[in-house]
N, C-alpha and C. Protein backbone atom coordinates (compact mmCIF):
# COMPACT_ATOMS: atom_id res chain seq x y z
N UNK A 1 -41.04 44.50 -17.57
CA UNK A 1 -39.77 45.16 -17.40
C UNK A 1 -39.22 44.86 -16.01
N UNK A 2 -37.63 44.66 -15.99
CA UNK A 2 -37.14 44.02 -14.80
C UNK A 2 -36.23 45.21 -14.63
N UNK A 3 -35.58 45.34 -12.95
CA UNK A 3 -34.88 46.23 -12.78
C UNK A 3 -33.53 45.19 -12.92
N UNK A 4 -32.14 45.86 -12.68
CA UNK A 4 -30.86 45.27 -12.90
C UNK A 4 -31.13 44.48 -11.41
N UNK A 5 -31.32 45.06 -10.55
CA UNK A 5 -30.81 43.88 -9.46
C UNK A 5 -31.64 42.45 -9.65
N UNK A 6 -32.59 42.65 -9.82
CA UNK A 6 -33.95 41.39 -10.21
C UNK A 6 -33.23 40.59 -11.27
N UNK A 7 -32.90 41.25 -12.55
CA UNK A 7 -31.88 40.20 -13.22
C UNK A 7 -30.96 39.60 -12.56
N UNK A 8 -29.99 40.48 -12.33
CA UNK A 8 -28.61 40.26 -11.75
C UNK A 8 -28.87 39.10 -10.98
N UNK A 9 -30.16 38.71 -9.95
CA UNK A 9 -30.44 37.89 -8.92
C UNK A 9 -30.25 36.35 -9.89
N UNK A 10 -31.55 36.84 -10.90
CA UNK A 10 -32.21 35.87 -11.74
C UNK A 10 -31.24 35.01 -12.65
N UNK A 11 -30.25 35.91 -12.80
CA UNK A 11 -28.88 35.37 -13.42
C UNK A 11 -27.54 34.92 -13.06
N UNK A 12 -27.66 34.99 -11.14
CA UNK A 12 -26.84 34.86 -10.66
C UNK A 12 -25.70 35.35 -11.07
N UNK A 13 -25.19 36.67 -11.10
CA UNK A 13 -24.28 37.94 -11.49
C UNK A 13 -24.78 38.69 -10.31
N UNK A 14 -23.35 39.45 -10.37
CA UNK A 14 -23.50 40.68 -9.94
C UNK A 14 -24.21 42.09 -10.60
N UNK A 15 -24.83 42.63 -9.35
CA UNK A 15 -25.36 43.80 -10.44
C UNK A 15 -24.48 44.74 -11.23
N UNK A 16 -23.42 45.02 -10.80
CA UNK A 16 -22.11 45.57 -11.16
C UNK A 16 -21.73 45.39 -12.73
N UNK A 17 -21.52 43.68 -12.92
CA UNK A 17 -20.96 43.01 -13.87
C UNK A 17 -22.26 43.03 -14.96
N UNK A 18 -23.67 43.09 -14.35
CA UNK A 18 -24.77 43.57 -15.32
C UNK A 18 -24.50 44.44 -15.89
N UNK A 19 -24.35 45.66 -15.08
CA UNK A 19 -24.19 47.58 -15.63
C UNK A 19 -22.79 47.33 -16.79
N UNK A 20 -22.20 46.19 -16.31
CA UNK A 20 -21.09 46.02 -17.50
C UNK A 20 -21.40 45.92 -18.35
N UNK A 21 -22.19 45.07 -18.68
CA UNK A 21 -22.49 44.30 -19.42
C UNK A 21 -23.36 45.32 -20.65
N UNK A 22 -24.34 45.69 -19.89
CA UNK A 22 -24.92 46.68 -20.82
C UNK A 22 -24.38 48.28 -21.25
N UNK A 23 -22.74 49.12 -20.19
CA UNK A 23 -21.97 49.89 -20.92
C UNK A 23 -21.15 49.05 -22.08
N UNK A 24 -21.24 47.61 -22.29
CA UNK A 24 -20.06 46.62 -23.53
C UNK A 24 -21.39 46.45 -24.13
N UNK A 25 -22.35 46.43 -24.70
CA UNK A 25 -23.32 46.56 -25.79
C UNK A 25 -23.21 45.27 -25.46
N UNK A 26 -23.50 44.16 -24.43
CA UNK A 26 -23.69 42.58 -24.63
C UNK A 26 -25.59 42.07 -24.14
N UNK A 27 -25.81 43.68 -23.76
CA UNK A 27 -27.42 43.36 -23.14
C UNK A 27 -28.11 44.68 -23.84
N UNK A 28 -29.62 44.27 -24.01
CA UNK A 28 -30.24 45.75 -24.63
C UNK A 28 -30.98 46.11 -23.68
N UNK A 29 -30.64 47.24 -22.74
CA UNK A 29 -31.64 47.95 -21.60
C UNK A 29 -32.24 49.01 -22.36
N UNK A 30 -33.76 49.69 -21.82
CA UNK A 30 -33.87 50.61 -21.91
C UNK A 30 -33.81 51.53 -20.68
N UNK A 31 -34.25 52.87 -20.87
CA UNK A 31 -33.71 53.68 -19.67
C UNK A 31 -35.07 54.11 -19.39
N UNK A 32 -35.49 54.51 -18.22
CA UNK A 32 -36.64 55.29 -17.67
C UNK A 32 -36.30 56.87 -17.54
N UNK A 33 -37.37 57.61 -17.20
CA UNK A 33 -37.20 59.03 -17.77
C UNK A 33 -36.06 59.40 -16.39
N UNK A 34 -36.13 58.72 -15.55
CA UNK A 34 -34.94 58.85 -14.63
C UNK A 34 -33.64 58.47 -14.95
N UNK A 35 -33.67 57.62 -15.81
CA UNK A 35 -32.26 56.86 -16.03
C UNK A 35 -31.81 55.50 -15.52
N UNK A 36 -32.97 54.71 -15.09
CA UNK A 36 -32.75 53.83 -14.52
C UNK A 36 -32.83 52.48 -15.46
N UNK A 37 -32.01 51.22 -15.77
CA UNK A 37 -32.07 50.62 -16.98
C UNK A 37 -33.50 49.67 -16.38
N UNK A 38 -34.23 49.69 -17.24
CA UNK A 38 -34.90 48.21 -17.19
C UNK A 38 -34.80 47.45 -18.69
N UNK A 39 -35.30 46.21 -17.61
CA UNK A 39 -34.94 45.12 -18.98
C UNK A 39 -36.12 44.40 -19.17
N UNK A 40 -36.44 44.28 -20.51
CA UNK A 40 -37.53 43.70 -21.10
C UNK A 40 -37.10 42.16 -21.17
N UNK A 41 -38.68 41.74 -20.81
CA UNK A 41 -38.35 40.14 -20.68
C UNK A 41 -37.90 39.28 -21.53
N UNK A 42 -38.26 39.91 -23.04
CA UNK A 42 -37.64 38.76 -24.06
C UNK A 42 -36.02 39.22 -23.84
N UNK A 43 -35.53 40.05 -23.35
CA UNK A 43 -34.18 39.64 -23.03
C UNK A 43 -33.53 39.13 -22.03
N UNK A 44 -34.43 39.12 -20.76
CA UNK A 44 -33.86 38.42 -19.61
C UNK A 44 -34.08 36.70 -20.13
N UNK A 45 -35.19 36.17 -21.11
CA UNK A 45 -35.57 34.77 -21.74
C UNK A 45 -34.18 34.78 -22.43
N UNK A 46 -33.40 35.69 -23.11
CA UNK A 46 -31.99 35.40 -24.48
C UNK A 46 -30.84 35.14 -23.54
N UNK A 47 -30.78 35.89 -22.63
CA UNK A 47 -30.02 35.59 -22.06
C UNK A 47 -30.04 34.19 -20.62
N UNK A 48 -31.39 34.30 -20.13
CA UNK A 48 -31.09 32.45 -19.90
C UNK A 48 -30.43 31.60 -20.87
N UNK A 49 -31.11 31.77 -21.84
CA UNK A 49 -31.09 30.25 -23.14
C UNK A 49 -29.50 30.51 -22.87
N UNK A 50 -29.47 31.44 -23.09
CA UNK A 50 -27.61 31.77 -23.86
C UNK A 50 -26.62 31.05 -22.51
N UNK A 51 -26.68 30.97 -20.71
CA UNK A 51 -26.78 30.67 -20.17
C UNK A 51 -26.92 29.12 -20.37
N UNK A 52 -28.21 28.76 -20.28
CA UNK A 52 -28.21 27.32 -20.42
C UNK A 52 -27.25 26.68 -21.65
N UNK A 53 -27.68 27.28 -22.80
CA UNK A 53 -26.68 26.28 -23.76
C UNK A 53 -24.78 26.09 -23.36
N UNK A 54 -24.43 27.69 -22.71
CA UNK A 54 -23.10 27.74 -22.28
C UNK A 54 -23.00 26.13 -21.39
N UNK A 55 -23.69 26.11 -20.47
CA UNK A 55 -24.03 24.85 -19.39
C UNK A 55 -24.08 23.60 -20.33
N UNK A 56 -24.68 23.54 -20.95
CA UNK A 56 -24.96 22.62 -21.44
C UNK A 56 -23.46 21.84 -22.12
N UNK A 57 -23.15 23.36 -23.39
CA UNK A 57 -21.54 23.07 -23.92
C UNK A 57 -20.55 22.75 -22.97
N UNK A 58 -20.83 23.19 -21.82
CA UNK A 58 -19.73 22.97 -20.98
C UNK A 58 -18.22 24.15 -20.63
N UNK A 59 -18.61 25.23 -20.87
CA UNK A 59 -17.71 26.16 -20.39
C UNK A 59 -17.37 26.63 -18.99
N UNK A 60 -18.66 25.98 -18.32
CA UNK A 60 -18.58 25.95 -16.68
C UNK A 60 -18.12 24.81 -15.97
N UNK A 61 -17.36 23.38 -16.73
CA UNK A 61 -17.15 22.37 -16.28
C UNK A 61 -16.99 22.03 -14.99
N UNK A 62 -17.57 21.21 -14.15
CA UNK A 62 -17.13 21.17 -12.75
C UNK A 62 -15.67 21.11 -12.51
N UNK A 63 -15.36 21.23 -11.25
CA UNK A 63 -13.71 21.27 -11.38
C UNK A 63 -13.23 20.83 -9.96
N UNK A 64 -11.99 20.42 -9.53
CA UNK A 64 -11.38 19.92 -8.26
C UNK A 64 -11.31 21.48 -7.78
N UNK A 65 -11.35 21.72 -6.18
CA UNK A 65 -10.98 22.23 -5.78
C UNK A 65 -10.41 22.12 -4.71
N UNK A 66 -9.36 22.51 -3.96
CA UNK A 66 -8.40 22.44 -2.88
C UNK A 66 -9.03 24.16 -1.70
N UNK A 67 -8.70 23.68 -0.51
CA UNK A 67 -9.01 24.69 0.43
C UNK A 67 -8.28 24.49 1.63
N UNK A 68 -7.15 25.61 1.53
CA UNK A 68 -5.98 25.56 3.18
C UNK A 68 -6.70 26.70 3.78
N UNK A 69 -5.87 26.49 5.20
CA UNK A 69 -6.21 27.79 6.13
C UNK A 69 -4.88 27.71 7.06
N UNK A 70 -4.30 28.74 7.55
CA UNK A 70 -3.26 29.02 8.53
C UNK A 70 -4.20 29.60 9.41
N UNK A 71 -4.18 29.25 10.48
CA UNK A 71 -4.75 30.34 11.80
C UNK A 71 -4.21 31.36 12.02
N UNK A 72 -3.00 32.12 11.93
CA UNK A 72 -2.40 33.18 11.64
C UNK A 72 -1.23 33.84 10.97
N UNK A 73 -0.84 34.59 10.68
CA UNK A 73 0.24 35.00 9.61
C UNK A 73 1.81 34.38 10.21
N UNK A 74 1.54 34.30 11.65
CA UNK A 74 3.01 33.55 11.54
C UNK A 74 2.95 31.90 11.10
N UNK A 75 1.69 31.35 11.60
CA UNK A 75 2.06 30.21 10.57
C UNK A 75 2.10 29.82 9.21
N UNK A 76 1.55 31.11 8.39
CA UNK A 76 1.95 31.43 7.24
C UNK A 76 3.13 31.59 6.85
N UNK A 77 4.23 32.64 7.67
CA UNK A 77 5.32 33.21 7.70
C UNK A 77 5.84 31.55 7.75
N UNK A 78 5.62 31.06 8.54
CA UNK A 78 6.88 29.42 8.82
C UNK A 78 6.30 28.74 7.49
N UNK A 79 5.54 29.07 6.58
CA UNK A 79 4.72 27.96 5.65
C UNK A 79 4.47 27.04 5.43
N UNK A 80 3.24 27.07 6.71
CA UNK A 80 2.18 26.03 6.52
C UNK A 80 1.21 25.86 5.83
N UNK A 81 1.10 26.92 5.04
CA UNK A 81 -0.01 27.49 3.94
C UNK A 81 0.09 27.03 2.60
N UNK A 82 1.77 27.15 2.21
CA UNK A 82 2.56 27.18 1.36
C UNK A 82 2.48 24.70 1.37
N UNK A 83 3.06 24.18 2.30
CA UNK A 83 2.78 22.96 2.69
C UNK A 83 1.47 22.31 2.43
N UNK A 84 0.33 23.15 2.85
CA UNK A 84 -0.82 22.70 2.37
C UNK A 84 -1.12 22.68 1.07
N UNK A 85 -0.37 23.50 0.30
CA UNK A 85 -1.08 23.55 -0.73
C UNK A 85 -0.54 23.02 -1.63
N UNK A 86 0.66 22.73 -1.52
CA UNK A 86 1.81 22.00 -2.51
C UNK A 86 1.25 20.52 -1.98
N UNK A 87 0.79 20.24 -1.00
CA UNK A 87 0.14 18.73 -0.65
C UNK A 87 -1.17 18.38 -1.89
N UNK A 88 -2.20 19.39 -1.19
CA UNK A 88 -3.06 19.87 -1.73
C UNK A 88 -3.33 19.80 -3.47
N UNK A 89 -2.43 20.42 -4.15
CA UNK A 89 -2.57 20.46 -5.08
C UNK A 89 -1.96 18.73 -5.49
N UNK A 90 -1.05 18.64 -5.67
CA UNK A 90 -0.33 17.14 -6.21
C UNK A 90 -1.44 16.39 -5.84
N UNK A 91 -2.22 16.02 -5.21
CA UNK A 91 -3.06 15.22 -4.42
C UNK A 91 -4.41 15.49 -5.88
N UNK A 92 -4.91 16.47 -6.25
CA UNK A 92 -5.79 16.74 -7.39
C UNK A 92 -5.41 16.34 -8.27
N UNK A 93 -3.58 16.81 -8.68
CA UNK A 93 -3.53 16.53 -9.96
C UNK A 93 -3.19 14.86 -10.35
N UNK A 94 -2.63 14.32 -9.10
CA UNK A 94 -2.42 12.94 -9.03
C UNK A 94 -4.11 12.34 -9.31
N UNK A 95 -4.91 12.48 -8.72
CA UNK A 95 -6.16 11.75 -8.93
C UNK A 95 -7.26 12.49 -9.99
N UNK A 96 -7.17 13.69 -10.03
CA UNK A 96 -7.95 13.89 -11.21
C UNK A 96 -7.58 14.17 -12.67
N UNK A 97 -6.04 14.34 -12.42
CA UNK A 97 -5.37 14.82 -13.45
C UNK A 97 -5.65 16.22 -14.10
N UNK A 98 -5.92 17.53 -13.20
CA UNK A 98 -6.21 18.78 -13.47
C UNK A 98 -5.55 19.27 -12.26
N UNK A 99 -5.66 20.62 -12.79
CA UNK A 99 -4.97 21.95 -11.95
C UNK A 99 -5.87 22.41 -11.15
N UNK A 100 -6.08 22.22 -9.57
CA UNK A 100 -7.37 23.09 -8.99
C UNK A 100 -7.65 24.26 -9.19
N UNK A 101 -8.65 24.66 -8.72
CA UNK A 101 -9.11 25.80 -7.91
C UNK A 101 -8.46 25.91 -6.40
N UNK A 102 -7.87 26.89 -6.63
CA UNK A 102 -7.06 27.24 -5.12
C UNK A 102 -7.94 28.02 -4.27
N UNK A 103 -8.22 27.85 -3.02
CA UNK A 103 -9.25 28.96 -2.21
C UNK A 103 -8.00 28.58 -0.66
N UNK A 104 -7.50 30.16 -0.12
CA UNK A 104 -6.80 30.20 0.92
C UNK A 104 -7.38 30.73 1.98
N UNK A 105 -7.15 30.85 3.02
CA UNK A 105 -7.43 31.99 4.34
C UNK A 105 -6.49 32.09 5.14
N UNK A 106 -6.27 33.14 6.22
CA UNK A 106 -5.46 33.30 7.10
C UNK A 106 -6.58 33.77 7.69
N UNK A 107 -6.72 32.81 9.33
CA UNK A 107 -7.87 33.06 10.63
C UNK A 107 -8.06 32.11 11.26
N UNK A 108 -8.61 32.28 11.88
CA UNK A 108 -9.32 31.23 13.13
C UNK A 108 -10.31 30.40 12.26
N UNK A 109 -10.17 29.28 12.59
CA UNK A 109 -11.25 28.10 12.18
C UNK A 109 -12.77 28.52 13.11
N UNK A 110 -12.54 29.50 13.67
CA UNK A 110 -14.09 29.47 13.95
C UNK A 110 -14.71 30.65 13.62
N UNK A 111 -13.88 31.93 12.96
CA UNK A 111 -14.41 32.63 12.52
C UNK A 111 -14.50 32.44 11.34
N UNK A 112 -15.79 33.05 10.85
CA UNK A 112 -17.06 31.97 9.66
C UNK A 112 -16.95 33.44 8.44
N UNK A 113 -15.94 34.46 8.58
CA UNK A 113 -15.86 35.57 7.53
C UNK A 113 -14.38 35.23 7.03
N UNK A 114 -14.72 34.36 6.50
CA UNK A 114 -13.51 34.40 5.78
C UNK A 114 -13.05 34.15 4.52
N UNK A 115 -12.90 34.98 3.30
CA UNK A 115 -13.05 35.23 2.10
C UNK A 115 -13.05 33.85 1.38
N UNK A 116 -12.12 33.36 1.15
CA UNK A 116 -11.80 31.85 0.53
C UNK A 116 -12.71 31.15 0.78
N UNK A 117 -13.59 30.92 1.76
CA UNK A 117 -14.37 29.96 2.14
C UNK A 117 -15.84 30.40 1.48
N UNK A 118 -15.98 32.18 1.27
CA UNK A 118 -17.12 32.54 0.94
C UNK A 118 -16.88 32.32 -0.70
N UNK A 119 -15.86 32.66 -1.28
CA UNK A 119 -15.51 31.95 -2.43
C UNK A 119 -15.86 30.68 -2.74
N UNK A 120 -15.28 29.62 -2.26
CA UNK A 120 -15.95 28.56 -2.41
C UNK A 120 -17.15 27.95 -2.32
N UNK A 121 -18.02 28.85 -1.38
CA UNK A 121 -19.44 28.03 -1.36
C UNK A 121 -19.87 28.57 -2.15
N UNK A 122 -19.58 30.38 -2.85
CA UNK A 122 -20.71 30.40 -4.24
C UNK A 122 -20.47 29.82 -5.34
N UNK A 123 -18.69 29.40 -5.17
CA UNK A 123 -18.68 28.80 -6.21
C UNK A 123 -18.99 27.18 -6.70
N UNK A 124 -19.71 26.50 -5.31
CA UNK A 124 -20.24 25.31 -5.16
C UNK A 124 -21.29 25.75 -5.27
N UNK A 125 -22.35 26.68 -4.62
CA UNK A 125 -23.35 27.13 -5.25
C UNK A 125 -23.85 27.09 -6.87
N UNK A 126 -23.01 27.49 -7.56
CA UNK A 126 -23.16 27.79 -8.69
C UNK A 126 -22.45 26.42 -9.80
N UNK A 127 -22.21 25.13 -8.64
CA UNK A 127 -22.20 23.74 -9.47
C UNK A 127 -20.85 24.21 -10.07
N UNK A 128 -20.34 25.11 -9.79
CA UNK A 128 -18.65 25.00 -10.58
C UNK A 128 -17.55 24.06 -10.30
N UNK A 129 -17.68 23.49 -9.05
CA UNK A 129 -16.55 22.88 -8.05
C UNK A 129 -17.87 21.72 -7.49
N UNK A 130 -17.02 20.33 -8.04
CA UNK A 130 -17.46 18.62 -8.08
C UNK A 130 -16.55 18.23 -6.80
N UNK A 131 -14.98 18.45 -6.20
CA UNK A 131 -14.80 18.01 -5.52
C UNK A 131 -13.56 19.03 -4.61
N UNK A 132 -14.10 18.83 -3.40
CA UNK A 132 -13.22 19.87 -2.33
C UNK A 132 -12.31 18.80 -1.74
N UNK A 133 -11.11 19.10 -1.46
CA UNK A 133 -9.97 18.22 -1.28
C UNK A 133 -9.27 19.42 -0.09
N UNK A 134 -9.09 18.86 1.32
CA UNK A 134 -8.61 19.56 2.19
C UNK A 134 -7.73 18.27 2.76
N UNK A 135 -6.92 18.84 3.75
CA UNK A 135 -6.15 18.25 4.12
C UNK A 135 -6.46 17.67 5.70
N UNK A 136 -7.31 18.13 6.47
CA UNK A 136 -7.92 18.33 7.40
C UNK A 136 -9.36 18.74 7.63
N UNK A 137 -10.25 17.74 8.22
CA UNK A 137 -11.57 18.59 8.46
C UNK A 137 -11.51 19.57 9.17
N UNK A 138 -10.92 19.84 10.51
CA UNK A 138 -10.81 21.62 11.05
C UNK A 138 -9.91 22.56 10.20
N UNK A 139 -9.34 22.12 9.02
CA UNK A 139 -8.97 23.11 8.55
C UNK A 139 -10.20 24.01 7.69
N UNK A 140 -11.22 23.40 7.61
CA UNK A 140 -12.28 23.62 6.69
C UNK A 140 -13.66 25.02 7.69
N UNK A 141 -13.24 24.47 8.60
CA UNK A 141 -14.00 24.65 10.38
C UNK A 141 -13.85 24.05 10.94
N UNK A 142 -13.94 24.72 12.64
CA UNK A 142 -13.63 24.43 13.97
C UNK A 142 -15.31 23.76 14.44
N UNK A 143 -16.27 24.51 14.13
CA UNK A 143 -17.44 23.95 14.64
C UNK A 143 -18.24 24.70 13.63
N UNK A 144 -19.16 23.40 13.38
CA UNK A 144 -20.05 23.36 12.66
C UNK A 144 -19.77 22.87 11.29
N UNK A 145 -19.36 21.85 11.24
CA UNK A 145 -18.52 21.26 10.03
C UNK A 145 -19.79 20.57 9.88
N UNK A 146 -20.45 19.70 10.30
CA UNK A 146 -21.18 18.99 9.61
C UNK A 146 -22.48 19.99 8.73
N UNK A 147 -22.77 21.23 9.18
CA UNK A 147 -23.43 21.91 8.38
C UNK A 147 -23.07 22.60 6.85
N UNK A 148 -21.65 22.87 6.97
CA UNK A 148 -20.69 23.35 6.15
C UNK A 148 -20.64 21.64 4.59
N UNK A 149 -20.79 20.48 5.75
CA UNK A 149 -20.27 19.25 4.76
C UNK A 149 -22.07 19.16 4.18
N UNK A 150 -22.88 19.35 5.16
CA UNK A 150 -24.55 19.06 4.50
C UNK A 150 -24.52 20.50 3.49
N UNK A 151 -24.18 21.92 3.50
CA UNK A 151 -24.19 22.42 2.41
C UNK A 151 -23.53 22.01 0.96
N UNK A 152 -22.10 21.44 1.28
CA UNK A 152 -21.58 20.99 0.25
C UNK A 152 -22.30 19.81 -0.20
N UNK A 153 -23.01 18.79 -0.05
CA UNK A 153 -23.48 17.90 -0.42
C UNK A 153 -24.77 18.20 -0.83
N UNK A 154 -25.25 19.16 -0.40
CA UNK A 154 -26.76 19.96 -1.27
C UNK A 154 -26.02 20.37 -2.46
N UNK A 155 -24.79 20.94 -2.80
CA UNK A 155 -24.60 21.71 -3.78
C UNK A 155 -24.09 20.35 -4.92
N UNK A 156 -23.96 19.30 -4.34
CA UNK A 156 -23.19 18.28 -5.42
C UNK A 156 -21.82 18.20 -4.95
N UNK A 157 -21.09 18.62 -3.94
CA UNK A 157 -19.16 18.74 -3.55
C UNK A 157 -19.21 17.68 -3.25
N UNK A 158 -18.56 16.73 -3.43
CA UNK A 158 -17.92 15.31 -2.74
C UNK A 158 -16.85 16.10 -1.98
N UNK A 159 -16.60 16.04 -0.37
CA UNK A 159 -16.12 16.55 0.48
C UNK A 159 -14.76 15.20 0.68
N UNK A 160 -13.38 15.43 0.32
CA UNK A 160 -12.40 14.94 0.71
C UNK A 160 -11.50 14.84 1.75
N UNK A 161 -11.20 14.32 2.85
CA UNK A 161 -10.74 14.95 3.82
C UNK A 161 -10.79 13.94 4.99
N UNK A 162 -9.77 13.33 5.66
CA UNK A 162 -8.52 13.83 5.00
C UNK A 162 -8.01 12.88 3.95
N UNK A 163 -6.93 13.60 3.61
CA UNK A 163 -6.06 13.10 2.10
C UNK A 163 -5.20 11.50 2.69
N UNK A 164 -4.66 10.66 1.88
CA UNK A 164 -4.57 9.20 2.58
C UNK A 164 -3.16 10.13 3.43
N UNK A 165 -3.85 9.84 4.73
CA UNK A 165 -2.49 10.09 5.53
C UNK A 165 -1.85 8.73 6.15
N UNK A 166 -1.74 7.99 5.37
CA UNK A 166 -1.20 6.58 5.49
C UNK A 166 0.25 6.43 4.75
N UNK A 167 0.12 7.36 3.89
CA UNK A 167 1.25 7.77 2.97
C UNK A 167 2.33 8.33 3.72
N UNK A 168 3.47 7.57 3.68
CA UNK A 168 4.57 7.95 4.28
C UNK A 168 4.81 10.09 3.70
N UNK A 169 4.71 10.05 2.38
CA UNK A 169 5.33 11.45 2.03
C UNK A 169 4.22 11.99 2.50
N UNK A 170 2.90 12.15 2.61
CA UNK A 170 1.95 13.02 3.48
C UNK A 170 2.03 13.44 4.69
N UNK A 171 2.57 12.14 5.35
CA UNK A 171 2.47 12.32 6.45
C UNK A 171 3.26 13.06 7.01
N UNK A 172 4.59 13.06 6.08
CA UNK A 172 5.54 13.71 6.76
C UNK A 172 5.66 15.13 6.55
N UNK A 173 4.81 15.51 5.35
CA UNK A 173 4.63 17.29 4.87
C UNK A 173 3.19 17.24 5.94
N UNK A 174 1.96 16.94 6.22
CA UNK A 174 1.28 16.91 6.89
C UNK A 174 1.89 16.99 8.43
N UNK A 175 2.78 16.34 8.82
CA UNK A 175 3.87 16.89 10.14
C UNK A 175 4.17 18.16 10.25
N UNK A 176 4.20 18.64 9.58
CA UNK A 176 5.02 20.09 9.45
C UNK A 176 3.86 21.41 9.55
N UNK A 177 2.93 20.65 9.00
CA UNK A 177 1.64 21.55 9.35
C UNK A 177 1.47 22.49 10.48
């Protein structure tokens, strides 16, 4: 018998989206005389398989992803955010022919809390996202980029960056940055 967080780990979920899972009748817990769910192993085994075959079918397909950052809300306000990402995106759909994954921030390139970015590495973690397409390597980080590019390349990300700024129309929305 497993507790929810030990799954949740084992399944890479949240424990949250577990407790969901089993108030939507999609998992069979039992309860302890406290109330606490545990889960018997032939169901933490049903729900790998179920897991792997999803993987397998392909409902988790890898996918392009794009990643801007403004250093602060007024260069948001002038939209440079808005520039990046209209670059950004055309740039995916021109070469991969799909719609990214969008991940944004507003902050300092050297502060390392910043939602979009924690977004993206679980979701490179978790082999969802094949290729990160930025427009800039400090837009990605200020320091410590090469640790940030050796995580993405543990996870499988082909790290893009920068986009051909040889291109007259890049260069000139890339100006404006």
């Amino acid at each position: 018998m497993f507790s929810v967080s030990q799954v949740a780990l084992r399944l890479g979920v949240c424990s949250k989206t577990f407790r969901q899972w089993d108030k939507k009748g999609h998992i069979k817990c039992l309860r302890t005389p406290g109330g606490h769910r545990r889960i018997p192993l032939s169901e933490v085994n049903r729900l790998l398989g179920k897991l792997h075959r999803q993987l397998i079918e392909g409902p988790f397909r890898k996918q392009c992803a794009v990643y801007a950052r403004a250093s602060d809300h007024r260069q948001k306000t002038d939209g440079a955010l808005d520039r990046q990402l209209k670059v950004l995106t055309q740039e995916c759909k021109k070469r991969y022919r799909t719609s990214p994954l969008v991940f944004t921030d507003i902050g300092s390139g050297l502060n390392m809390r910043r939602r979009g970015l924690k977004k993206l590495l679980t979701l490179a973690q978790r082999t969802t996202v094949s290729t990160l397409i930025i427009t800039h390597k400090d837009r990605l980080t200020r320091f410590g980029l090469e640790l940030i590019e050796r995580i993405l390349e543990d996870y499988g990300v082909r790290l893009e960056a920068p986009i051909n700024l040889n291109s007259r129309v890049h260069r000139r929305n890339l100006s404006l940055i």
